[in-house]
Protein backbone atom coordinates (compact mmCIF):
# COMPACT_ATOMS: atom_id res chain seq x y z
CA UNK A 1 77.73 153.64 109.00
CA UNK A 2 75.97 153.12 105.54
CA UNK A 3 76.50 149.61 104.17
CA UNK A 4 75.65 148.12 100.78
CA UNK A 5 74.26 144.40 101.26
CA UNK A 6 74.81 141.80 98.13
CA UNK A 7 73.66 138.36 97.26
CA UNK A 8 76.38 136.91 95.40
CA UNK A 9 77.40 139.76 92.91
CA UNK A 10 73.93 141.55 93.23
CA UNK A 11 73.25 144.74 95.09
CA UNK A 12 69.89 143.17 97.30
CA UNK A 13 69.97 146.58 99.75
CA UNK A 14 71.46 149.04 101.75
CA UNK A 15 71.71 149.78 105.54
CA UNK A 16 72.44 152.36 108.28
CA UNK A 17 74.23 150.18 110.61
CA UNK A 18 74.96 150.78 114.32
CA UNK A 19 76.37 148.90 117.18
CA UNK A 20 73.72 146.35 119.05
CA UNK A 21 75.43 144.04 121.36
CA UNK A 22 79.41 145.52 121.64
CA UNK A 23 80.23 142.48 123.50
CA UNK A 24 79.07 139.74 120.56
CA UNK A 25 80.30 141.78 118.21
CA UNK A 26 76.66 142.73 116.91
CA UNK A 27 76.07 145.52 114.12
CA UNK A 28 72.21 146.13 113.12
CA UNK A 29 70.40 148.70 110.99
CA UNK A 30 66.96 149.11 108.98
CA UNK A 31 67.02 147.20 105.83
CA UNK A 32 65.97 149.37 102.69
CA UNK A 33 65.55 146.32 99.98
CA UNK A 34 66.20 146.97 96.24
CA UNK A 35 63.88 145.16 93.91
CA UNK A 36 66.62 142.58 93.70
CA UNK A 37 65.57 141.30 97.52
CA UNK A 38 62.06 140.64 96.21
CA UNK A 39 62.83 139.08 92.92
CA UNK A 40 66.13 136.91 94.49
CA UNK A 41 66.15 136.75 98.27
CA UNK A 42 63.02 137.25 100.11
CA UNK A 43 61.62 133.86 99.54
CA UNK A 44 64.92 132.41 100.97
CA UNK A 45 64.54 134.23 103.79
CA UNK A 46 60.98 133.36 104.98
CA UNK A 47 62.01 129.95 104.57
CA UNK A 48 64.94 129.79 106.60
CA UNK A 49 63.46 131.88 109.46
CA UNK A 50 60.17 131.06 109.30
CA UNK A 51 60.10 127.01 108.36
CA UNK A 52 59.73 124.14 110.68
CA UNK A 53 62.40 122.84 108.63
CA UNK A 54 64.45 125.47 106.97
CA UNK A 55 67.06 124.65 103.95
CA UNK A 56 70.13 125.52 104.81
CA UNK A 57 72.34 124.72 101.31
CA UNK A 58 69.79 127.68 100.05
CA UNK A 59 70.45 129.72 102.81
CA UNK A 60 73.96 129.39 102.04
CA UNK A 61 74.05 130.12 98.52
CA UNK A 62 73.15 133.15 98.56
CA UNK A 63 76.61 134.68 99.84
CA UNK A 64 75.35 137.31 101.59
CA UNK A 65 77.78 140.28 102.09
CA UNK A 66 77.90 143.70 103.89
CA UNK A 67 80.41 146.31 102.44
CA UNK A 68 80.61 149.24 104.46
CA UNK A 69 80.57 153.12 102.52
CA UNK A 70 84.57 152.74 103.49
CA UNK A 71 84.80 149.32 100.94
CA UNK A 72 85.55 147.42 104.06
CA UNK A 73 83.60 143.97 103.66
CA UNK A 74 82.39 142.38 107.14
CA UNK A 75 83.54 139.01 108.09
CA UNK A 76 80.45 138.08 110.45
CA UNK A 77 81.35 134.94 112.32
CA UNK A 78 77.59 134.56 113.89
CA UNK A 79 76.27 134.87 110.22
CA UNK A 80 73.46 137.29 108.44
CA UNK A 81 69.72 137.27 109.39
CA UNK A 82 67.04 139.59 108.58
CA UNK A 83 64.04 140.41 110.40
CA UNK A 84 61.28 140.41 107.36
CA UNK A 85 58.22 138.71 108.28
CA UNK A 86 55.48 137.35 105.57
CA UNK A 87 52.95 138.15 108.59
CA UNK A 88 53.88 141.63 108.88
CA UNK A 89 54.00 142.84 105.13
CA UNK A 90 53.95 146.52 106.19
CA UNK A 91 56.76 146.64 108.88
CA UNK A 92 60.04 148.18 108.45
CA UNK A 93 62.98 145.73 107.52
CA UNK A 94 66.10 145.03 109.37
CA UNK A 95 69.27 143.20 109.11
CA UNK A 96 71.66 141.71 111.70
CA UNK A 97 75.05 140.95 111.95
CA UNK A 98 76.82 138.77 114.36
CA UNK A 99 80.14 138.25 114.93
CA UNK A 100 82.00 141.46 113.51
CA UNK A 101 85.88 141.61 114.43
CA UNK A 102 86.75 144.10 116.98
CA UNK A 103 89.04 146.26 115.49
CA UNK A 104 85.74 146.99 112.92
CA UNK A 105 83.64 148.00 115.94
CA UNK A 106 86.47 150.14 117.19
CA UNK A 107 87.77 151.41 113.48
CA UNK A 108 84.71 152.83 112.21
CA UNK A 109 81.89 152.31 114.66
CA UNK A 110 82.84 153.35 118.55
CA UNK A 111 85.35 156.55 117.19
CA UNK A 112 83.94 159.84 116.65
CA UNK A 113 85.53 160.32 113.02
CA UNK A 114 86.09 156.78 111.48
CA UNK A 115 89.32 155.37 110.44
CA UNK A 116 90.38 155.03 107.38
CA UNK A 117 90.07 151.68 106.28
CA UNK A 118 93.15 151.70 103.39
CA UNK A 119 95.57 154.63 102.42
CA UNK A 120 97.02 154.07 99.02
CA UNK A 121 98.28 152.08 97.36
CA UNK A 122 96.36 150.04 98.67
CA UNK A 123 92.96 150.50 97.36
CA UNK A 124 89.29 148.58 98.38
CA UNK A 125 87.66 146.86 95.98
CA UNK A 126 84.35 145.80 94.63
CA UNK A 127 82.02 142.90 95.15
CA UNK A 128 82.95 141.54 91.70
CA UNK A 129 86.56 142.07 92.64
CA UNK A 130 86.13 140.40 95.73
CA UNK A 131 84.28 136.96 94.31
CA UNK A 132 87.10 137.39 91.37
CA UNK A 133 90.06 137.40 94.02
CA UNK A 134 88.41 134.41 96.12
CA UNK A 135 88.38 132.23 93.09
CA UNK A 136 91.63 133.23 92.16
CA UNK A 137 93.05 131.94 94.99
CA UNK A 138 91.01 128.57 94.81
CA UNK A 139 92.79 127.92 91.86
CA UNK A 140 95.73 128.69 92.50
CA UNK A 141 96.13 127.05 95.83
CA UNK A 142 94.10 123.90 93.68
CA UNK A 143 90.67 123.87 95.50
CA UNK A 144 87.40 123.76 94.84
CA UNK A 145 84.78 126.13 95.66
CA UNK A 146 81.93 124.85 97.90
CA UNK A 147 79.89 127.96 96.76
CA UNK A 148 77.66 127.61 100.15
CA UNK A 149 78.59 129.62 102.40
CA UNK A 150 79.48 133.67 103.08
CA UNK A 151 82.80 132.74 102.67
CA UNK A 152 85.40 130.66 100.58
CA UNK A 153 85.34 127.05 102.58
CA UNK A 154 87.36 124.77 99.81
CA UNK A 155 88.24 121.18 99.70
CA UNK A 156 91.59 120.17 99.78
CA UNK A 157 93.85 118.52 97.17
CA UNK A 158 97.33 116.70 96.88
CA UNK A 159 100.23 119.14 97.51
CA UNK A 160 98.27 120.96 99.61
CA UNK A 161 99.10 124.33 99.73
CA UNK A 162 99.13 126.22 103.62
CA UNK A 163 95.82 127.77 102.93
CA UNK A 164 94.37 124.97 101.85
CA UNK A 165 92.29 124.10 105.10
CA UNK A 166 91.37 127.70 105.93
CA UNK A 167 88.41 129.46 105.17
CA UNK A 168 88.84 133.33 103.35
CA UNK A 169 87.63 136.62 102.65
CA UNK A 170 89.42 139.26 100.20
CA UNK A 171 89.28 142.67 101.55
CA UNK A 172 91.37 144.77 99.48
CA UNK A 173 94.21 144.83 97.34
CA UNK A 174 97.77 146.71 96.42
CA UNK A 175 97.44 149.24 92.93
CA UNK A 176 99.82 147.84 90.99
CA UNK A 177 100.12 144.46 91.89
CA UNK A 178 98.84 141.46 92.47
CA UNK A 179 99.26 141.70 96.48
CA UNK A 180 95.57 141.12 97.81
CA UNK A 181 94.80 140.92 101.41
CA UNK A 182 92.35 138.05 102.74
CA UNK A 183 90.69 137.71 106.32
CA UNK A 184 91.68 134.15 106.79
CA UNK A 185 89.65 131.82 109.77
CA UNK A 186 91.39 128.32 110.87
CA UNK A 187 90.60 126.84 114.46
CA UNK A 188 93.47 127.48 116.94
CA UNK A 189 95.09 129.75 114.32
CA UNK A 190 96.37 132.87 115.79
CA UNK A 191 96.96 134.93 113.13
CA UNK A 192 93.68 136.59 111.45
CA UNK A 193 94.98 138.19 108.34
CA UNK A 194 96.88 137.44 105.37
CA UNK A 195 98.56 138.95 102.18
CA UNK A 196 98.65 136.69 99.00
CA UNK A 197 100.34 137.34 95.43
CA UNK A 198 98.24 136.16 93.13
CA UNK A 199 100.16 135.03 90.53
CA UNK A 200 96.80 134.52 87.67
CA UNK A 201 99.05 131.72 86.12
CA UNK A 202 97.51 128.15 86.64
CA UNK A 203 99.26 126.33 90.29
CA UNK A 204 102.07 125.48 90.38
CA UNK A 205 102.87 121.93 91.91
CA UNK A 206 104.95 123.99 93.95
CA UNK A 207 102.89 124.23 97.05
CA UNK A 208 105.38 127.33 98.19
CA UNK A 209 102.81 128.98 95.70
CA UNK A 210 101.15 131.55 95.59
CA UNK A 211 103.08 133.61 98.49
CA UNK A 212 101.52 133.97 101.42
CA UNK A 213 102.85 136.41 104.29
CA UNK A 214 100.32 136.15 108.03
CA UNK A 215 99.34 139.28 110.32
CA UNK A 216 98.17 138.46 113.43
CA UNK A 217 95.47 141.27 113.05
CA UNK A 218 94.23 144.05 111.12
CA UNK A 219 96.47 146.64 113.17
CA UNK A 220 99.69 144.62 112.11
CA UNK A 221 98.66 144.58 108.82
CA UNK A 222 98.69 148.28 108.73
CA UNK A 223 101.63 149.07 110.59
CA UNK A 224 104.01 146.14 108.86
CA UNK A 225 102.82 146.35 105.71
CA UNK A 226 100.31 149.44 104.24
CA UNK A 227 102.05 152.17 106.18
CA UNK A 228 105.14 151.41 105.10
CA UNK A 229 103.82 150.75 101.43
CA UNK A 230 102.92 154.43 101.75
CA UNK A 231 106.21 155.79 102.66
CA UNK A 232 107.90 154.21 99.93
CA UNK A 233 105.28 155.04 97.29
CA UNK A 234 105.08 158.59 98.49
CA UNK A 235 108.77 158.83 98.48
């Protein structure tokens, strides 16, 4: 499956991806850069891979990011790396990516037509939605960005709010309101998915704010909650 790969908010690439390693959870492809990888990331990426003693807060801030051609955006647990060497300027390019939930791999990779990742409402969204939705819910939930890593770590605060130790990823949203869902990763949590309401108001001492409602995966997700937001908006 095609994927677009960002930096942040910039489009650095794009990717045919394909199942490596099943068992870790490994999705490769060749890496077609965009002028953006030269100008922004390349440099980053020798120096991680390549130095006796790589930096690792630069690493991080870039925010790398794969969004599939459905708008799904991968959560990789393992992390990104790419396999661009300054010693061989002339080979092909390609990107790894470790760690990829199972219900991806069996969604839109091992199938013979895909899945659909989101009927509507519910709708995917963009990578400046995405970054826009993550620091929503910083603020709201009163945190503060780390801006290091792939995903949204973020430091707690007084009246802590029940997210406010977890680490998230927005993946789509609800037309029509301010219902977004987040891939949501706590140690010896058992649920894997969540849907907040943003509320776009500044938080609320209330830490019962914003709502939060947990899916143990992305299966329950779609069968308590977007199929039945279907029915009723078809009806």
């Amino acid at each position: 499956m095609e994927a677009k790969i960002f930096s942040n908010t910039i489009l650095i690439g794009t990717a045919q991806l394909y199942i490596t390693d099943e068992s870790m959870g490994i999705i490769s492809g060749e890496f077609l850069p965009a002028e953006n990888y030269y100008s922004f990331v390349q440099k980053a990426v020798w120096e991680h891979f390549f130095s006796a003693k790589p930096c690792y807060d630069q690493w991080l801030s870039l925010n790398i990011n794969a969004q599939l051609s459905n708008g799904y955006f991968l959560y990789a647990a393992g992390g990104y790396d790419f396999e661009d060497s300054p010693d061989f300027p002339d080979e092909s390019f390609y990107i790894n990516i470790a760690g990829v939930d199972r219900h991806v791999l069996e969604d839109f990779f091992l199938e013979p037509e895909p899945r659909p990742f989101v009927v509507e409402p519910w709708e995917s969204i963009d990578i400046g939605q995405k970054f826009a939705f993550e620091d929503e819910l910083r603020k709201e939930i009163g945190l503060q960005s780390s801006n290091n890593s792939f995903l949204s770590f973020v430091k707690p605060s007084k009246n802590e709010h029940i997210l406010t130790d977890f680490e998230f990823s927005a993946l789509c949203h609800r037309g029509g309101n301010d219902d977004v869902l987040f891939k949501i990763i706590k140690r010896g949590f058992d649920k894997s998915f969540a849907i907040v309401h943003l509320t776009w108001v500044d938080r609320d001492e209330n830490s019962n704010y914003p709502k939060v409602s947990f899916y143990s995966d992305f299966d329950d997700f779609k069968y308590s909650r977007m199929y039945p937001d279907k029915a009723e908006w078809e009806y």
